[in-house]
PDB file of N, CA and C in Angstrom:
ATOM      1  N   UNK A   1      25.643-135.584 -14.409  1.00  0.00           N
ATOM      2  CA  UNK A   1      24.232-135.587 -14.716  1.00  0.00           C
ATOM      3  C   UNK A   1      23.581-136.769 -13.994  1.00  0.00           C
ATOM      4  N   UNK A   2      22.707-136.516 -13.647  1.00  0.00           N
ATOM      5  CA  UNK A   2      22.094-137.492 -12.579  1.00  0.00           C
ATOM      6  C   UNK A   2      20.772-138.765 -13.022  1.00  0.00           C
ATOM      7  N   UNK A   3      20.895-139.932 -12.888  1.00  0.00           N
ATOM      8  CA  UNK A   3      20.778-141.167 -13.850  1.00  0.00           C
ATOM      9  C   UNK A   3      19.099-140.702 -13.726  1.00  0.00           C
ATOM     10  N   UNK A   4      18.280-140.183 -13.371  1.00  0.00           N
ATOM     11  CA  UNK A   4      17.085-139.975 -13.547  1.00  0.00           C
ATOM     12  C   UNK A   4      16.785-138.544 -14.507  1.00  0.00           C
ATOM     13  N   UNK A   5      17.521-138.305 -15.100  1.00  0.00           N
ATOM     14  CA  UNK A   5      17.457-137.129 -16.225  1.00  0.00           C
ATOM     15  C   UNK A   5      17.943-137.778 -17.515  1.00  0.00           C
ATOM     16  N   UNK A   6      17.927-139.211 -17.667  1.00  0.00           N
ATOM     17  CA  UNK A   6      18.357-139.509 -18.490  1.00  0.00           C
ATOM     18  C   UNK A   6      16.707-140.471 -19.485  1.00  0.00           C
ATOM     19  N   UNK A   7      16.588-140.425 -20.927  1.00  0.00           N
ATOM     20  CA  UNK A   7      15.502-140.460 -20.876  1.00  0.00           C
ATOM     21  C   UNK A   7      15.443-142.515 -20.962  1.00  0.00           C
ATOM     22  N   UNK A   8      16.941-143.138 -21.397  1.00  0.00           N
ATOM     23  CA  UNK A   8      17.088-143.963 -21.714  1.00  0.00           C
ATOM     24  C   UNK A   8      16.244-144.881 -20.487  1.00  0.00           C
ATOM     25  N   UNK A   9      16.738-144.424 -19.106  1.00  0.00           N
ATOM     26  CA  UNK A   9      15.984-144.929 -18.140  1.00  0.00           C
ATOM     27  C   UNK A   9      15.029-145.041 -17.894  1.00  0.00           C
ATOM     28  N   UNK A  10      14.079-143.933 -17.846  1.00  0.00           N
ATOM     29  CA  UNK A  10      12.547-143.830 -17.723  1.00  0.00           C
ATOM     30  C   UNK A  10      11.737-144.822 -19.096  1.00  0.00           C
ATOM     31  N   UNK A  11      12.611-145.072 -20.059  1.00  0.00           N
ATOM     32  CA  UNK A  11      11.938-145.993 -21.153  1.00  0.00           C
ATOM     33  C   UNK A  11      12.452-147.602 -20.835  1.00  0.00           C
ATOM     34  N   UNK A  12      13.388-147.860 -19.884  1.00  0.00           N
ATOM     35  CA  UNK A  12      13.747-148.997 -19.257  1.00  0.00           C
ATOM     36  C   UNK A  12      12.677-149.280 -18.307  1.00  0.00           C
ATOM     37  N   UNK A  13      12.605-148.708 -17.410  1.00  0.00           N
ATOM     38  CA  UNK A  13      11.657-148.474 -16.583  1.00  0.00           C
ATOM     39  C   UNK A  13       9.848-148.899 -16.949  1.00  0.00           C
ATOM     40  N   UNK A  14       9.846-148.211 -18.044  1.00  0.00           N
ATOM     41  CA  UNK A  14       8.671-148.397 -19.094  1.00  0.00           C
ATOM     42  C   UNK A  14       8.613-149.874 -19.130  1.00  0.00           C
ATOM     43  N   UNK A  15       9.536-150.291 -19.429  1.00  0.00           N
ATOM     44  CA  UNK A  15       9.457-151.513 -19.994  1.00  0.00           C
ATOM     45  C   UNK A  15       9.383-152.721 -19.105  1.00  0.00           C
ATOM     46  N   UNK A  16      10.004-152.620 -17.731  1.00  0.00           N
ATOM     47  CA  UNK A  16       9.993-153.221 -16.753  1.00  0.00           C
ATOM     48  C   UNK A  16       8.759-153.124 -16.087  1.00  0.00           C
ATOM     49  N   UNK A  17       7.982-152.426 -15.969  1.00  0.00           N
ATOM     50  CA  UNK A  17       6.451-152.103 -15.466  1.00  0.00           C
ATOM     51  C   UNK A  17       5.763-152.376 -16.749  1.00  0.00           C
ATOM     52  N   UNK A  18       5.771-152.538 -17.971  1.00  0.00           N
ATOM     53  CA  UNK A  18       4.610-152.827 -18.652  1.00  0.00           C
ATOM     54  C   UNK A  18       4.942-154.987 -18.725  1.00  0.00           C
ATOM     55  N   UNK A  19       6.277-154.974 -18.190  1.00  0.00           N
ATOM     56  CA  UNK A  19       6.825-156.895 -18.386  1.00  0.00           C
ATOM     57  C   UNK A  19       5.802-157.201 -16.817  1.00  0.00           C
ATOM     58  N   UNK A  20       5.920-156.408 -16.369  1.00  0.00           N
ATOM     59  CA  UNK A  20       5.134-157.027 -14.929  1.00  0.00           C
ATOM     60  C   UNK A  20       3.712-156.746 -14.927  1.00  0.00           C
ATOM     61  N   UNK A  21       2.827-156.073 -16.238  1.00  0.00           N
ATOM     62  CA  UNK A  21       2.080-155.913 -16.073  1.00  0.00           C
ATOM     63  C   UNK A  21       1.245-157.161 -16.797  1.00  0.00           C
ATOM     64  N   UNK A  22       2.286-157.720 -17.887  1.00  0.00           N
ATOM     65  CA  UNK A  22       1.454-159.062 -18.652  1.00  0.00           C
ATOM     66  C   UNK A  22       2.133-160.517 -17.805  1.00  0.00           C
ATOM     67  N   UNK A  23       2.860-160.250 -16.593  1.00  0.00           N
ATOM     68  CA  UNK A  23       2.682-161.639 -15.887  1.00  0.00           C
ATOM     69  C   UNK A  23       1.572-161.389 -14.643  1.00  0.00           C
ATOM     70  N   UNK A  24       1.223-160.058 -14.407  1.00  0.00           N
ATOM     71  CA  UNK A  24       0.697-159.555 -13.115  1.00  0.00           C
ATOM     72  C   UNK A  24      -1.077-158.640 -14.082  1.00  0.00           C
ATOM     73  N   UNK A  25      -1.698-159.382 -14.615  1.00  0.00           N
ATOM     74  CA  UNK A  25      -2.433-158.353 -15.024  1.00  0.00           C
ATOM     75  C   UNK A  25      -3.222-158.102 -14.362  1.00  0.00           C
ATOM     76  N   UNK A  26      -3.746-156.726 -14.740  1.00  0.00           N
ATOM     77  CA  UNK A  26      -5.361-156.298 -14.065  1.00  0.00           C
ATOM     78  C   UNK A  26      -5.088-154.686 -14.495  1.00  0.00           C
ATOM     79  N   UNK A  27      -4.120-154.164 -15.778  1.00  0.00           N
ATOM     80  CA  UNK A  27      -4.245-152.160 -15.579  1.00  0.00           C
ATOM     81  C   UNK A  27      -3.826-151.833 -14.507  1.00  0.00           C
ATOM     82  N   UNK A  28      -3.105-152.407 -13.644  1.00  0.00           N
ATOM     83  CA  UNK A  28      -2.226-151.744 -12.324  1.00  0.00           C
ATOM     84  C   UNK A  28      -0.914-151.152 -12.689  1.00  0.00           C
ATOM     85  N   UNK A  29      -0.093-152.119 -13.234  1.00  0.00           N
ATOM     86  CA  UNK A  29       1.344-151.718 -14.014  1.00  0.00           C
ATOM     87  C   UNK A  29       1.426-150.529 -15.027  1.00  0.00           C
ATOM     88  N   UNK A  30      -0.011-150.938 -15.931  1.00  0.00           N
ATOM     89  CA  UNK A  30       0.214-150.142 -17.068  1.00  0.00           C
ATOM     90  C   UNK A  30      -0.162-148.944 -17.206  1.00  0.00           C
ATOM     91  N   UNK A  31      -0.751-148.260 -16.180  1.00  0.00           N
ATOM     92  CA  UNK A  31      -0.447-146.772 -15.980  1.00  0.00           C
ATOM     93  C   UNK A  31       0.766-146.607 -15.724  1.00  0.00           C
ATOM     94  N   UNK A  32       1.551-146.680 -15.193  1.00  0.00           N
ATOM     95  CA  UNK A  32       2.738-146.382 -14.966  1.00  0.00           C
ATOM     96  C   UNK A  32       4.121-146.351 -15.914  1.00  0.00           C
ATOM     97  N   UNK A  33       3.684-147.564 -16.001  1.00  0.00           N
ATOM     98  CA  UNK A  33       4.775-147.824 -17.811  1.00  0.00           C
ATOM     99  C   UNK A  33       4.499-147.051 -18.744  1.00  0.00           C
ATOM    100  N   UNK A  34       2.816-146.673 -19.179  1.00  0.00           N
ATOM    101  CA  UNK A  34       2.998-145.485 -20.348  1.00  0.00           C
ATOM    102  C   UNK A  34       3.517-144.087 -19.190  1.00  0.00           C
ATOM    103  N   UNK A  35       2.731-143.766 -18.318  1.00  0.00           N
ATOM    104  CA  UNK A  35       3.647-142.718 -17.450  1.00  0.00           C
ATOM    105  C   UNK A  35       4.973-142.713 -17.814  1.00  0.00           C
ATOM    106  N   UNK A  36       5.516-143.843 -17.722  1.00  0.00           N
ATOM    107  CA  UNK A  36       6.600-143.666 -17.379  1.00  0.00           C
ATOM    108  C   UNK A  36       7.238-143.449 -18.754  1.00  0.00           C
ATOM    109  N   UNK A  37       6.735-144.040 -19.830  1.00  0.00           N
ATOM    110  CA  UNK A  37       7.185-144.020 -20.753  1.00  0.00           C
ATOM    111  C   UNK A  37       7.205-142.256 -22.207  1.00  0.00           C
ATOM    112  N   UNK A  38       5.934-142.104 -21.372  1.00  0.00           N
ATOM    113  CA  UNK A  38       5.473-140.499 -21.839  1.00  0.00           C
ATOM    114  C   UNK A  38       6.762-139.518 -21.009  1.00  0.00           C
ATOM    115  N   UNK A  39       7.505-139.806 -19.825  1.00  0.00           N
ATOM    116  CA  UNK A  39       8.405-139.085 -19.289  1.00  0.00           C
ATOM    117  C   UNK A  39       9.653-139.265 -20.310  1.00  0.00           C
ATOM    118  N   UNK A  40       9.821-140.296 -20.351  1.00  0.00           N
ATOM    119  CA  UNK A  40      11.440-140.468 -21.299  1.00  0.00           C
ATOM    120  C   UNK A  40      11.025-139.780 -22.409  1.00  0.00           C
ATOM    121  N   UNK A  41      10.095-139.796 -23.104  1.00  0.00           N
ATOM    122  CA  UNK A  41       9.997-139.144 -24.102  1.00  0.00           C
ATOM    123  C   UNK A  41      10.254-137.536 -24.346  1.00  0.00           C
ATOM    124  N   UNK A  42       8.992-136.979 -22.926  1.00  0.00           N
ATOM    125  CA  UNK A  42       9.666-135.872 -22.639  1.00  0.00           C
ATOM    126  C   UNK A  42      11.213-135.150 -22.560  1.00  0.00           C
ATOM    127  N   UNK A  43      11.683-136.290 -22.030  1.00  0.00           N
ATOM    128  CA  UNK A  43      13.131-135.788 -21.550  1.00  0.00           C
ATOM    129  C   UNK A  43      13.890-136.036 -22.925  1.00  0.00           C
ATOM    130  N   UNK A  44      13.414-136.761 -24.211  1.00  0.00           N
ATOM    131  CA  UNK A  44      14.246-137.549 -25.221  1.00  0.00           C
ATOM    132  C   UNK A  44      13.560-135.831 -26.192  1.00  0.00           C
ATOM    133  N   UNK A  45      12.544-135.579 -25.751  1.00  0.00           N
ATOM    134  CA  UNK A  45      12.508-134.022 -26.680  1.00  0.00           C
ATOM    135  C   UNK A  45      13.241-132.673 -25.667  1.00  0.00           C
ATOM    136  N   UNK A  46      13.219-132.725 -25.155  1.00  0.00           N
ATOM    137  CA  UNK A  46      14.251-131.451 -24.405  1.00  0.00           C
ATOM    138  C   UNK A  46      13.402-131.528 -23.162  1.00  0.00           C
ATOM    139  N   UNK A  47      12.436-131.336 -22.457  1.00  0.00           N
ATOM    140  CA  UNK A  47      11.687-131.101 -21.786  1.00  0.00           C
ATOM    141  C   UNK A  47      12.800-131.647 -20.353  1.00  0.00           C
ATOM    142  N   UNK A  48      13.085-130.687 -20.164  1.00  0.00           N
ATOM    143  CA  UNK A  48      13.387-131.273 -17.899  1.00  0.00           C
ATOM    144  C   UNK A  48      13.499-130.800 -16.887  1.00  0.00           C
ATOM    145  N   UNK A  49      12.768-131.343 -15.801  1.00  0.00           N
ATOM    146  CA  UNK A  49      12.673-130.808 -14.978  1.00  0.00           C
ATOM    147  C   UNK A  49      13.782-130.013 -13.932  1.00  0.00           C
ATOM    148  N   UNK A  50      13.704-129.391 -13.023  1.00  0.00           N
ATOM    149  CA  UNK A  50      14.454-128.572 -12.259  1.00  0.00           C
ATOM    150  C   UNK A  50      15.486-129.543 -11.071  1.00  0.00           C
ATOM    151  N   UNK A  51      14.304-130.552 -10.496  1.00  0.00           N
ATOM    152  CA  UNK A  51      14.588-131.062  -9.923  1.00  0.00           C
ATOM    153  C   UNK A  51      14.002-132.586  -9.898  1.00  0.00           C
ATOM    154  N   UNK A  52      14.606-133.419  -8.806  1.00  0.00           N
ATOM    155  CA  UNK A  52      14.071-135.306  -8.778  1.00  0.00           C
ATOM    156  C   UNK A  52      12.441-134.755  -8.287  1.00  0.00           C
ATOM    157  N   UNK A  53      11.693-133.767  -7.343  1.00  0.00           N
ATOM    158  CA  UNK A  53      10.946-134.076  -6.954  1.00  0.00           C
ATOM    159  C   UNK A  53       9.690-133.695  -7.678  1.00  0.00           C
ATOM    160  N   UNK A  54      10.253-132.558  -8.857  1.00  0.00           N
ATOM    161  CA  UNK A  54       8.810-132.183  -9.959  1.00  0.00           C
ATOM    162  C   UNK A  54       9.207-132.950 -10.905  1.00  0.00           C
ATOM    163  N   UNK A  55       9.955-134.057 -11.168  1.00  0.00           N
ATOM    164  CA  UNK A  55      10.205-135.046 -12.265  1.00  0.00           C
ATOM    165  C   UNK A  55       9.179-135.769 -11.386  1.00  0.00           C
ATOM    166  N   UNK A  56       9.282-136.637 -10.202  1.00  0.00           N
ATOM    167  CA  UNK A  56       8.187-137.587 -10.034  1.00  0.00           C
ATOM    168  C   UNK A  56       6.955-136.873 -10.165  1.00  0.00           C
ATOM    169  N   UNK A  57       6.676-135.579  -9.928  1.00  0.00           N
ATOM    170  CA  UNK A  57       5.362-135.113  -9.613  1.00  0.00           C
ATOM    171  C   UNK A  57       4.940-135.140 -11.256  1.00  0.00           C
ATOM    172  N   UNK A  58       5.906-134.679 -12.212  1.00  0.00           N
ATOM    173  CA  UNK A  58       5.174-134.837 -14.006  1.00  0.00           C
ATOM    174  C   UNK A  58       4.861-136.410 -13.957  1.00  0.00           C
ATOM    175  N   UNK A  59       6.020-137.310 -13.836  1.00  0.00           N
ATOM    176  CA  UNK A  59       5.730-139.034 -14.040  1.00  0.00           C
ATOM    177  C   UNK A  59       3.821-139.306 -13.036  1.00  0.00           C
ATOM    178  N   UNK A  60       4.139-138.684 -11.494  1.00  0.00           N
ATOM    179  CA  UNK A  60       3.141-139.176 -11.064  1.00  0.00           C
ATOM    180  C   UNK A  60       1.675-138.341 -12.286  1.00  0.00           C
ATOM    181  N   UNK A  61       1.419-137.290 -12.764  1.00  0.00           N
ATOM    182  CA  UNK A  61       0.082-136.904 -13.441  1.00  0.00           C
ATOM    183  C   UNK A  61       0.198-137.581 -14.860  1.00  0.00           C
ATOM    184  N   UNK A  62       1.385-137.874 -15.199  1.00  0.00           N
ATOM    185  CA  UNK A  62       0.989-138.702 -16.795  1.00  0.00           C
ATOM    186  C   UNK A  62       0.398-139.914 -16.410  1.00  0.00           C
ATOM    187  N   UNK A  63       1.105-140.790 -15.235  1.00  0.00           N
ATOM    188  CA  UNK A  63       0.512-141.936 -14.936  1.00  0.00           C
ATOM    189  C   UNK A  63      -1.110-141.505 -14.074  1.00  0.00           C
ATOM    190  N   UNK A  64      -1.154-140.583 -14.310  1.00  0.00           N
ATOM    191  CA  UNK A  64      -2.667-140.720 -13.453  1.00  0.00           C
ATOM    192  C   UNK A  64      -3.727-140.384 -15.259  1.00  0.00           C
ATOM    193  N   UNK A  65      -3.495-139.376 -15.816  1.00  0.00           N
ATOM    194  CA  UNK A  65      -3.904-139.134 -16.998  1.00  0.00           C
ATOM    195  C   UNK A  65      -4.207-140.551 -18.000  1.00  0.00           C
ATOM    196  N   UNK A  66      -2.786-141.420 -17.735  1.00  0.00           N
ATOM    197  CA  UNK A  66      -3.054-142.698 -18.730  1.00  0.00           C
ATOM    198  C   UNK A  66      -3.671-143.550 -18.196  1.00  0.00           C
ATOM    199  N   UNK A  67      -3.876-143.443 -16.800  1.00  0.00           N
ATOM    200  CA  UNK A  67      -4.954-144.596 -16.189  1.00  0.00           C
ATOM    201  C   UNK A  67      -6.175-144.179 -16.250  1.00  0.00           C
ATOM    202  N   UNK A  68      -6.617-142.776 -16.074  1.00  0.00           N
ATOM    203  CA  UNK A  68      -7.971-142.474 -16.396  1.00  0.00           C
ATOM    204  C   UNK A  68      -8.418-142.869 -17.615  1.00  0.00           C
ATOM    205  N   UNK A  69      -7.736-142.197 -18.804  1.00  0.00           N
ATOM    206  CA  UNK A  69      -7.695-142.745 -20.260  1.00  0.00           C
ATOM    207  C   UNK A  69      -8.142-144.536 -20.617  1.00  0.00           C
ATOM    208  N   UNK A  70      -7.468-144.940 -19.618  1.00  0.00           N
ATOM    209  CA  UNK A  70      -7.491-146.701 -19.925  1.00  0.00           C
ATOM    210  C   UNK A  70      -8.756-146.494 -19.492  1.00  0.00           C
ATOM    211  N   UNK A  71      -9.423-145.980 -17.970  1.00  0.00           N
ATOM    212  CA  UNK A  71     -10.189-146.979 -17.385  1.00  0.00           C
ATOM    213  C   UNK A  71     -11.379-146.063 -18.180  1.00  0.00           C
ATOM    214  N   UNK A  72     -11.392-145.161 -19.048  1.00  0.00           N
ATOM    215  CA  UNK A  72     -12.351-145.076 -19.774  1.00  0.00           C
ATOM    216  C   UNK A  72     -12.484-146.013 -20.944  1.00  0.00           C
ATOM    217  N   UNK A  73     -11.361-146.382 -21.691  1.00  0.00           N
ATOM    218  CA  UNK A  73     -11.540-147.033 -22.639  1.00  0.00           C
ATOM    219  C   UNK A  73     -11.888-149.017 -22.466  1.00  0.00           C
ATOM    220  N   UNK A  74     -11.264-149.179 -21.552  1.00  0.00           N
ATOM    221  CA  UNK A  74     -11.206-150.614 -21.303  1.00  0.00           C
ATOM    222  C   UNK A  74     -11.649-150.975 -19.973  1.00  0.00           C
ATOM    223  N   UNK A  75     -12.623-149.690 -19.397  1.00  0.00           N
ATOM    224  CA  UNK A  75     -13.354-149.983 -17.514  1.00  0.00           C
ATOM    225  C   UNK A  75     -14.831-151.082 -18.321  1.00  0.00           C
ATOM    226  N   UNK A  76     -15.072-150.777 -17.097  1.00  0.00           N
ATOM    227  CA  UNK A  76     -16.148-151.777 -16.878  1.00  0.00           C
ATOM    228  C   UNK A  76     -17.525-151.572 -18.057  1.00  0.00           C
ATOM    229  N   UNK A  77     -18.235-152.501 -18.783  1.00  0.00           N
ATOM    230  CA  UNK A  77     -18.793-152.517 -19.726  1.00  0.00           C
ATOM    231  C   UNK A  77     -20.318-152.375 -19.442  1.00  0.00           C
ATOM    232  N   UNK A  78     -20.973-151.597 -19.572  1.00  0.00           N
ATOM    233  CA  UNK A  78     -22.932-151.770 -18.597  1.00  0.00           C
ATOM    234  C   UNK A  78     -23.461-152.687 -19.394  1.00  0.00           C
ATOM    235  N   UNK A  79     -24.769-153.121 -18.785  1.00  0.00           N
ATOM    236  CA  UNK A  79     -25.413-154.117 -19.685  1.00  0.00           C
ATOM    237  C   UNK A  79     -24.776-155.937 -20.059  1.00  0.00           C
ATOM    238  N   UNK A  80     -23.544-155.940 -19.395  1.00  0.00           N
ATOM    239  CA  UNK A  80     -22.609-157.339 -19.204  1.00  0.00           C
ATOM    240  C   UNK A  80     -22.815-158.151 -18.745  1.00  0.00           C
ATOM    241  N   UNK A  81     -24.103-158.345 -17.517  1.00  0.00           N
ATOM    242  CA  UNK A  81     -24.069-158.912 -15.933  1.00  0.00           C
ATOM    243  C   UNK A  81     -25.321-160.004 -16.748  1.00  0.00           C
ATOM    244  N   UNK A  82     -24.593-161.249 -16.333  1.00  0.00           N
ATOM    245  CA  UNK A  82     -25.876-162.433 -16.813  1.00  0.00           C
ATOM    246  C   UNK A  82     -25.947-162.589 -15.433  1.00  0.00           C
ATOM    247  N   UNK A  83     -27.671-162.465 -15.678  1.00  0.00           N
ATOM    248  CA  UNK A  83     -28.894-162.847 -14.727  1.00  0.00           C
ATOM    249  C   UNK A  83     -29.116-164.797 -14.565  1.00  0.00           C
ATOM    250  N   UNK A  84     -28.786-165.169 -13.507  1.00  0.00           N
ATOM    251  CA  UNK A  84     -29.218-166.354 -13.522  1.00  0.00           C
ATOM    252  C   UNK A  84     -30.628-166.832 -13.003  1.00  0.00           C
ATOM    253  N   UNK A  85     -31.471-167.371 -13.589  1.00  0.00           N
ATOM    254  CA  UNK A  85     -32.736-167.168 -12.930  1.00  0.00           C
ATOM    255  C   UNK A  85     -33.171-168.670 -12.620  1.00  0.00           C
ATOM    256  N   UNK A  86     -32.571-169.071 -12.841  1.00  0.00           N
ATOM    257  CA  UNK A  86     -32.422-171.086 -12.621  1.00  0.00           C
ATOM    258  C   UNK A  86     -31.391-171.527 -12.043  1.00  0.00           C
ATOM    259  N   UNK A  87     -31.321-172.576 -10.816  1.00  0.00           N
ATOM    260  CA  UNK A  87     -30.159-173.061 -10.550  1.00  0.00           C
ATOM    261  C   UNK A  87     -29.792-174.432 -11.189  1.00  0.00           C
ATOM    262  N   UNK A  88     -28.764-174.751 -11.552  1.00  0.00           N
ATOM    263  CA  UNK A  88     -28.235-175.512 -12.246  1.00  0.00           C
ATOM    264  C   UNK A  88     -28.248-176.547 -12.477  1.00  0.00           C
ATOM    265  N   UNK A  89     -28.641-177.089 -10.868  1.00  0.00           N
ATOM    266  CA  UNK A  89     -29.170-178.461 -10.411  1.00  0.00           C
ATOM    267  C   UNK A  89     -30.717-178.891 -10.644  1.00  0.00           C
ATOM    268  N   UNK A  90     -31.465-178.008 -10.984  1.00  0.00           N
ATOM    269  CA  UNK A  90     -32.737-178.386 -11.157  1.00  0.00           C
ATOM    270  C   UNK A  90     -32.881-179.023 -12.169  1.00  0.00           C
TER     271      UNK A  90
END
């Protein structure tokens, strides 16, 4: 059985991309880590793929799904932007 059908990995994996995402932040890592982590799960309920290359293609749309998700919940805020109308030195 081949070490990427295993779900233990893809939740290792998880975990190694969400550790690089709180020394490296900015929501880059952490699509990927829940991606990645929504895959082990899959595979930890029966769910698997045929082959390595529609396993990355499910990992690549969960990680695109959980980054949309984030950058709705935690994107950019309207109404945020302070106006400076004085310079500092005056």
């Amino acid at each position: 059985m081949p070490l990427w059908t295993e779900w233990w990995v893809w939740m290792s994996g998880a975990l190694v991309l969400a550790t690089l995402e709180v020394l490296i932040p900015g929501y880059i890592f952490l699509g990927f880590a829940l991606g990645a982590a929504m895959m082990g799960v899959l595979i930890l309920v029966g769910v698997s793929a045929s082959g390595f290359a529609i396993t990355l293609v499910i990992f690549a749309v969960l990680s695109l799904i959980s980054y949309v998700i984030m950058r709705k919940v935690f994107g950019l805020r309207t109404g945020q932007v302070k106006i400076c109308d004085t310079d500092i030195n005056d």
